[in-house]
Protein backbone atom coordinates (compact mmCIF):
# COMPACT_ATOMS: atom_id res chain seq x y z
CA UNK A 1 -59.91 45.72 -25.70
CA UNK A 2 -59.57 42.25 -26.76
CA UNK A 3 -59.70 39.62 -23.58
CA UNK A 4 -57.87 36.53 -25.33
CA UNK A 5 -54.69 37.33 -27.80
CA UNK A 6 -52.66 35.02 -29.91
CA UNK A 7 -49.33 35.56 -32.11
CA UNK A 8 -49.00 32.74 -34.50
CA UNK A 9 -49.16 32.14 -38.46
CA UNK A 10 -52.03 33.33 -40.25
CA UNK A 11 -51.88 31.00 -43.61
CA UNK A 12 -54.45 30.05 -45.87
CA UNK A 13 -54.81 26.39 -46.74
CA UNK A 14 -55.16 23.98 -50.41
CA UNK A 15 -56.64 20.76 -49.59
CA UNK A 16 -56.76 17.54 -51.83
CA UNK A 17 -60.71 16.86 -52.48
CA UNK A 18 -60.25 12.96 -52.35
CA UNK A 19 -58.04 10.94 -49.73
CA UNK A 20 -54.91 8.86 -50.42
CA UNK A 21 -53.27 11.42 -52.99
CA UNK A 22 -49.93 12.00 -51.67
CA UNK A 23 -48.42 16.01 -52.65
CA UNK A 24 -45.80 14.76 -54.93
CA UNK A 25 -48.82 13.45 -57.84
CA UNK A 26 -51.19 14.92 -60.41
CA UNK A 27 -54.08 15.58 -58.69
CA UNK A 28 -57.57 18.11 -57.66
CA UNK A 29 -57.14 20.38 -54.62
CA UNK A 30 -59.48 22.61 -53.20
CA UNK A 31 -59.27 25.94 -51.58
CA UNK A 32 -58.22 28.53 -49.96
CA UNK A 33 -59.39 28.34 -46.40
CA UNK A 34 -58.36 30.58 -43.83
CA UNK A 35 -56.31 28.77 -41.80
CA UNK A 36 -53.15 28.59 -39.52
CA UNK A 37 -54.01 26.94 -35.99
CA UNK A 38 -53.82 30.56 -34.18
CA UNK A 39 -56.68 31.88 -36.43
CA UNK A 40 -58.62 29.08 -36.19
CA UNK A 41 -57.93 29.51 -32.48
CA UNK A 42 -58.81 32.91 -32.38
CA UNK A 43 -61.72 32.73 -34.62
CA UNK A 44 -63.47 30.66 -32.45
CA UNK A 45 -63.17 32.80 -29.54
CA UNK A 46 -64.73 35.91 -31.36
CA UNK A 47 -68.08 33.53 -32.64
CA UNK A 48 -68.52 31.91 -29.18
CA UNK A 49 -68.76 35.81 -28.41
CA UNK A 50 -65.67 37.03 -26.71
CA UNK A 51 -63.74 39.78 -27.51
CA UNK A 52 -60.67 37.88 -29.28
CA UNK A 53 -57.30 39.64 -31.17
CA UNK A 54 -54.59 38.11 -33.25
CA UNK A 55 -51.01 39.52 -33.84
CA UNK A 56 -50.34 37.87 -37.08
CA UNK A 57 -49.09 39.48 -40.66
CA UNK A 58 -50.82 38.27 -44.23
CA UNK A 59 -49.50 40.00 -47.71
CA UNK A 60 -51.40 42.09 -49.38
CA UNK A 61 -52.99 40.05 -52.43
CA UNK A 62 -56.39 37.95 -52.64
CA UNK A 63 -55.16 35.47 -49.79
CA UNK A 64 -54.53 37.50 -47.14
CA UNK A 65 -57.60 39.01 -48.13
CA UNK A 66 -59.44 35.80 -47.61
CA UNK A 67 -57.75 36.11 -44.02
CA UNK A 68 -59.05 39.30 -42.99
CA UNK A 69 -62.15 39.56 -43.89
CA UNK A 70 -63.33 36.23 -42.28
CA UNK A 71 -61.75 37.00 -39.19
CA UNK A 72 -63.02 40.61 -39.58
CA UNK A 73 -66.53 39.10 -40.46
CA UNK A 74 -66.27 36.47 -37.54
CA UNK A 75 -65.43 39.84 -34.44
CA UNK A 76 -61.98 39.26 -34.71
CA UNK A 77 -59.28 42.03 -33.75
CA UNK A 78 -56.98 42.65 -36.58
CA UNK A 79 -55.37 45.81 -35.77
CA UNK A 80 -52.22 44.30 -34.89
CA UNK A 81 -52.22 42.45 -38.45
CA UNK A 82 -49.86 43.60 -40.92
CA UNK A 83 -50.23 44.10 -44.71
CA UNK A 84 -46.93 43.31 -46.32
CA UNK A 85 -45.87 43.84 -49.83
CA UNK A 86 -42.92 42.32 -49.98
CA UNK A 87 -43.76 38.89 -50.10
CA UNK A 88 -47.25 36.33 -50.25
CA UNK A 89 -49.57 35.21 -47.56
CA UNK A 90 -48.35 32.29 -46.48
CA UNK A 91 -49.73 28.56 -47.69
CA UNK A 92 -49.90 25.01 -46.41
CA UNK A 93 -51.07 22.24 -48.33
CA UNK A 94 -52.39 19.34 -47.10
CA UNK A 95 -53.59 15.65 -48.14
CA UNK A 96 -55.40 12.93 -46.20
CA UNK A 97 -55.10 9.53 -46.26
CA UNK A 98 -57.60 6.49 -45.51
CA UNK A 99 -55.92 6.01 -42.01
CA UNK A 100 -56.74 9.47 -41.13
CA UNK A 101 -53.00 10.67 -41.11
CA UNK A 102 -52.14 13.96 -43.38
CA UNK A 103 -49.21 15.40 -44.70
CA UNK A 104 -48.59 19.09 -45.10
CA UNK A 105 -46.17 21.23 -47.13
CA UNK A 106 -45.95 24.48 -45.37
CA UNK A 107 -44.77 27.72 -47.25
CA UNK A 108 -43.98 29.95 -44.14
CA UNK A 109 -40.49 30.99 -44.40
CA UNK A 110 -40.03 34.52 -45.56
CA UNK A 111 -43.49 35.37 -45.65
CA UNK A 112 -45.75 38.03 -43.85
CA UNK A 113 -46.66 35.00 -41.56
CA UNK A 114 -43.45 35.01 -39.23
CA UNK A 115 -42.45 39.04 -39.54
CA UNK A 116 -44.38 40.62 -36.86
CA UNK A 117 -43.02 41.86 -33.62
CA UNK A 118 -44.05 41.85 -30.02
CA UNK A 119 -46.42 44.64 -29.57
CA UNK A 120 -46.63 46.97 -27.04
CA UNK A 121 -47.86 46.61 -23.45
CA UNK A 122 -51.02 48.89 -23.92
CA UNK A 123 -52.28 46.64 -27.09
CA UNK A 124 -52.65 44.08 -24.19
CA UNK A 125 -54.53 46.08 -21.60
CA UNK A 126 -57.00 44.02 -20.75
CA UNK A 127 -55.92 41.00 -21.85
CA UNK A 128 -56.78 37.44 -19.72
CA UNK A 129 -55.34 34.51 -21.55
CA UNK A 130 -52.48 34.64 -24.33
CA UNK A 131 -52.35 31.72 -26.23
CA UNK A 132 -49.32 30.13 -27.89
CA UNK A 133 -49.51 27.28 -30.75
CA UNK A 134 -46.56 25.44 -31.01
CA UNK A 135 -46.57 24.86 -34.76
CA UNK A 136 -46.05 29.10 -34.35
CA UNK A 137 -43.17 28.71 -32.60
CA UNK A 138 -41.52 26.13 -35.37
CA UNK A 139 -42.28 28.47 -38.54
CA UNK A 140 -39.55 30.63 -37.81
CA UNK A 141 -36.56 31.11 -34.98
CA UNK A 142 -37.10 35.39 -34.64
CA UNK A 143 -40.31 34.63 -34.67
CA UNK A 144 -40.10 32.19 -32.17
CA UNK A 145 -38.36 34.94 -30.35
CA UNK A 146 -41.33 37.28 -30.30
CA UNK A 147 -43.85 35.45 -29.43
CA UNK A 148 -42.18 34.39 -26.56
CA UNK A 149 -41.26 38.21 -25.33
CA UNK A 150 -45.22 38.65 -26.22
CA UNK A 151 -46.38 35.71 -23.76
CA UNK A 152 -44.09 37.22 -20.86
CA UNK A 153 -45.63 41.01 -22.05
CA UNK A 154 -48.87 38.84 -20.99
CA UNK A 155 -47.82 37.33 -18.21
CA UNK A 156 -46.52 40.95 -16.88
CA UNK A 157 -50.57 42.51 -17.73
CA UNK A 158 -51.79 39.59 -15.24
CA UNK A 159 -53.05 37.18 -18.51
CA UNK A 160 -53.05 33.18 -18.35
CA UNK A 161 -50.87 31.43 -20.30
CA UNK A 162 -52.54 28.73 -22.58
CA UNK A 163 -50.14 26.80 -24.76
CA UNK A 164 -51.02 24.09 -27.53
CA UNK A 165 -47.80 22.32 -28.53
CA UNK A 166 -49.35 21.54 -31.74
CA UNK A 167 -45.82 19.75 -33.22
CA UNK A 168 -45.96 19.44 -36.46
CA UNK A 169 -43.43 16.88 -37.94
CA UNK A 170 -42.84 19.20 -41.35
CA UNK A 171 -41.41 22.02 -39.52
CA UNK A 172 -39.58 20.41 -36.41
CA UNK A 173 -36.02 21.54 -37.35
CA UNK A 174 -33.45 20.83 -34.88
CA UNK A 175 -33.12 20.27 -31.15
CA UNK A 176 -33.70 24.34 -30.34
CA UNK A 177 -37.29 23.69 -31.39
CA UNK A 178 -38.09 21.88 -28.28
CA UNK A 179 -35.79 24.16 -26.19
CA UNK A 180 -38.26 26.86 -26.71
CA UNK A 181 -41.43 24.39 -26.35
CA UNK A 182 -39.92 23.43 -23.35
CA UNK A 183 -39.25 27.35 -22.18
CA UNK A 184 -42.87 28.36 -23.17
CA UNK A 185 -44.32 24.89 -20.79
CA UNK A 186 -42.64 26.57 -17.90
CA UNK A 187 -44.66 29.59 -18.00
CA UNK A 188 -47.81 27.80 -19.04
CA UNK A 189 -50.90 27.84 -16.74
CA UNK A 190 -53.74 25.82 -19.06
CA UNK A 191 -51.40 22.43 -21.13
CA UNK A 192 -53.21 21.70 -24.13
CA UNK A 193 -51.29 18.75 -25.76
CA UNK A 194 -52.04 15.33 -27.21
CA UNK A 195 -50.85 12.28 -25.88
CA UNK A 196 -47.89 11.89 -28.24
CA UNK A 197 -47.09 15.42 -27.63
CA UNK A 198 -47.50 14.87 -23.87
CA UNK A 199 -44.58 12.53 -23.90
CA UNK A 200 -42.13 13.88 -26.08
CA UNK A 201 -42.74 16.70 -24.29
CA UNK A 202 -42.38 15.06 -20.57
CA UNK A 203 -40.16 12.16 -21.66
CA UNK A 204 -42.24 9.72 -20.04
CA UNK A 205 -43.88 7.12 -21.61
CA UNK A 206 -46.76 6.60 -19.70
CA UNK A 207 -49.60 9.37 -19.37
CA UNK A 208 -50.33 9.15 -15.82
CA UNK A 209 -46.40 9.72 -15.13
CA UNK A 210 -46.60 12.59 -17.91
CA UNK A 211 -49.24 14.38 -16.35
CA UNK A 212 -47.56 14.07 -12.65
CA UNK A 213 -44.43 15.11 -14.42
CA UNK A 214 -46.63 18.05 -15.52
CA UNK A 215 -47.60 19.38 -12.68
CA UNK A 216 -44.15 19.75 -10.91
CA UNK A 217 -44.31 23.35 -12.79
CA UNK A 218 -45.72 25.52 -10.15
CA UNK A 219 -47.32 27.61 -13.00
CA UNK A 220 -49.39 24.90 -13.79
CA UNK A 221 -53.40 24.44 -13.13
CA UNK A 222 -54.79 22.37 -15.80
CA UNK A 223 -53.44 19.78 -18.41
CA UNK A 224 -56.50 19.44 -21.05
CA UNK A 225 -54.89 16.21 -22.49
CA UNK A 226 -56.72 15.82 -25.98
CA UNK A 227 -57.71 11.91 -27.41
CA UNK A 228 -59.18 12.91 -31.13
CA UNK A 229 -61.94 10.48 -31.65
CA UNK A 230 -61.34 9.14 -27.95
CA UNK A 231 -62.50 12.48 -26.49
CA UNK A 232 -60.44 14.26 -24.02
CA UNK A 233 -59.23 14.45 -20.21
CA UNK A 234 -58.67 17.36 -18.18
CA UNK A 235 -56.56 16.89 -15.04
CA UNK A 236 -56.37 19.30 -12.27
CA UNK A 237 -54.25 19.04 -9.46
CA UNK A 238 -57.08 17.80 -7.49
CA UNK A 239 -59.56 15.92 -10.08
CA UNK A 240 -59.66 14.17 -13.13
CA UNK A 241 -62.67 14.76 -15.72
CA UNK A 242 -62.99 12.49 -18.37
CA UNK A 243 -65.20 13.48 -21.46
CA UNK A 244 -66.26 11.73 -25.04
CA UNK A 245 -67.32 13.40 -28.30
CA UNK A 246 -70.81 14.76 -30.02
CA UNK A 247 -71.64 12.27 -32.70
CA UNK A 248 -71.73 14.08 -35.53
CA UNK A 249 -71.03 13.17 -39.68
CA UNK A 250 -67.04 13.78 -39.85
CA UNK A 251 -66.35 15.38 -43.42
CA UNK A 252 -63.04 17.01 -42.31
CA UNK A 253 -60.92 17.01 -38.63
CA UNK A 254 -58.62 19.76 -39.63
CA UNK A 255 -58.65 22.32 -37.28
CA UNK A 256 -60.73 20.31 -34.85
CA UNK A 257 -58.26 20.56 -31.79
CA UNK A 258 -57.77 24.19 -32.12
CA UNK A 259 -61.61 24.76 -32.14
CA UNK A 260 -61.50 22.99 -28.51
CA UNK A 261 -58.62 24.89 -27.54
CA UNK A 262 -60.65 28.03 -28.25
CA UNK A 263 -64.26 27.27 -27.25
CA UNK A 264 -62.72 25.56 -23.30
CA UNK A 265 -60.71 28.95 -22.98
CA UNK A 266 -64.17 30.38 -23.23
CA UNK A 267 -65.41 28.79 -20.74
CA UNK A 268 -62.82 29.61 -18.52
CA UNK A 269 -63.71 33.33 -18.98
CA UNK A 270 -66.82 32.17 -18.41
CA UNK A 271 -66.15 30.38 -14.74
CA UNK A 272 -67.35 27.18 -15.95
CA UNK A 273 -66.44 24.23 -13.79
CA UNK A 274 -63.82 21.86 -16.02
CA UNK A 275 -66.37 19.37 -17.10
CA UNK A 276 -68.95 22.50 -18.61
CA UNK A 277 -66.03 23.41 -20.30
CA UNK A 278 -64.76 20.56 -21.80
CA UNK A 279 -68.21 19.94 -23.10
CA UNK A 280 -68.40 22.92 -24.46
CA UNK A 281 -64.59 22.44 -26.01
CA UNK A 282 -66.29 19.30 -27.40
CA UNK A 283 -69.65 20.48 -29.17
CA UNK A 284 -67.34 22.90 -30.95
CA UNK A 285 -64.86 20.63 -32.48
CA UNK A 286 -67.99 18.50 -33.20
CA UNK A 287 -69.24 21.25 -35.32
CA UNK A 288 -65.90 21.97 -36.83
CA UNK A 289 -65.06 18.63 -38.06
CA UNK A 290 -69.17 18.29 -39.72
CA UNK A 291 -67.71 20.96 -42.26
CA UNK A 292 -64.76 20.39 -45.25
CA UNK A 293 -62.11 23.33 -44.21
CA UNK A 294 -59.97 23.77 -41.03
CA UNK A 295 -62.34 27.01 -40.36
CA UNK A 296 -65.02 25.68 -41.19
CA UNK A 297 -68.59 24.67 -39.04
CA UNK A 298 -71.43 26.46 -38.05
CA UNK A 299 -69.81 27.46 -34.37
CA UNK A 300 -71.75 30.11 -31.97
CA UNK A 301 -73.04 29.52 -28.43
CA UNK A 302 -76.57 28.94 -29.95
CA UNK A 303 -75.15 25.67 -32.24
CA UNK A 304 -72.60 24.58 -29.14
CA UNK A 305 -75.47 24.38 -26.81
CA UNK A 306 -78.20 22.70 -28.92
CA UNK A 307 -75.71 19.75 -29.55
CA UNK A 308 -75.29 19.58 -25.88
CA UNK A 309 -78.92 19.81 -25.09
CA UNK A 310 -79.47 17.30 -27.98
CA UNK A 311 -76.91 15.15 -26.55
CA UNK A 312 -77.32 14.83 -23.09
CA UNK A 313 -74.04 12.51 -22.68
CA UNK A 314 -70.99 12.46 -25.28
CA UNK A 315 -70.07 9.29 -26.09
């Protein structure tokens, strides 16, 4: 039985192979890549070598293909997965731009990406952390639904709740959206947000008021508060632990933040102290962003802990 679960979008991804071509011109893309932040997610749990499971739904045609077999490949649990033939796997395509913004066009909506249902209770047994990306949560407003009655399934079997709010600007649709961010917070035991996501979130402007704000939820032991290219904090409610990056040749930050998300829930299972996590969380979005595709990089516990034996201090 797998000990991590997620629910989210399982999408491949089209990237533009040079920067500052916007989606609307004539121009060279590259792909698929498995993607969707939940798969990337998950993927990383199953190659840093725990037993990992998605609840997810692809169609049945060459991209959803592309989907299952590298999670398949990569130790992934794709029972709960569904095969759908009556639509496509879902796509996003993205472009980058020389100030290291992107843009994405997301084809979600009435796809095998946002049809699956809560499962039941014994697909969980076992279970420790259930992790919701927000980005999930804004594909689709039934879906929304689900995932939701899936994290309090979780919360019933005794599992942590991890939660990325991963907003993405293409699909925030209305005020409801952040109703059920909001609703999903409550119930959240590991925050995983940026700083810009931290205060929309909070409504506070600064981050030191955020994070206080935070941690009036009783449900609440750790905000992991992530920086990009500034590294990361993790606050508990009794220390602070701030902690850089592996220098490493970026080629590609897509998928980057989900990679941490994954590899510091590892070492949570693991009983690492916050700081051997977070180090860990950071020598695999090192490796992740060293490789062009959001699922991309040569991540395993060997490869996470010869960058942190080669590196004895991020910086």
């Amino acid at each position: 039985m797998a000990e991590v679960w997620t629910m989210g979008e399982m999408i491949v991804e089209i990237m533009r192979t040079e920067t500052d071509v916007s989606l609307k011109e004539v121009g060279l893309f590259k792909g698929p890549y498995p993607s969707g932040a939940p798969a990337i997610f998950i993927d990383t749990v199953a190659r840093m070598g725990h037993r990992a499971g998605i609840i997810g739904g692809v169609g049945r045609d060459d991209f959803g293909k592309c989907l299952l077999e590298r999670l398949t490949r990569d130790g992934v649990d794709c029972s709960q997965v569904i095969e759908s033939d009556r639509s496509a796997t879902g796509v996003a395509f993205v472009t980058y731009f020389s100030d290291g913004s992107r843009q994405f066009i997301f084809h979600m909506g009435n796809t095998p990406a946002v049809e699956p249902k809560a499962p039941e209770a014994e697909v969980l047994a076992g279970i420790r952390y259930f992790h919701v990306m927000g980005c999930s949560l804004m594909a689709d407003e039934r879906f929304a639904a689900e995932i939701v009655k899936t994290m309090h399934l979780a919360r019933r079997l005794g599992a942590r709740v991890s939660f990325d709010p991963n907003i993405r600007k293409e699909l925030l649709r209305g005020s409801s959206v952040l109703s059920i961010v909001k609703d999903v917070f409550e119930h959240t035991n590991i925050f995983m947000p940026g700083v810009d996501e931290l205060r929309m979130i909070t409504g506070q402007t600064t981050v030191e008021v955020a994070v206080a704000k935070c941690f009036e939820n009783p449900n609440l032991e750790l905000v992991v508060l992530k920086k990009g290219s500034e590294g990361s904090t993790i606050f508990s409610r009794s220390e602070t632990c701030d902690m850089g990056i592996y220098p490493v040749e970026v080629i590609d930050t897509t998928g980057a933040g989900d990679c941490f998300d994954g590899a510091f829930i590892c070492g949570l299972l693991e009983n690492k102290d916050i700081r051997s996590a977070a180090k860990i969380a950071a020598a695999a979005a090192a490796l992740n962003t060293h490789a062009f595709g959001p699922m991309e990089g040569m991540i395993s516990p060997e490869q996470v802990y010869r960058i942190m034996e080669s590196n004895t201090g991020c910086t």
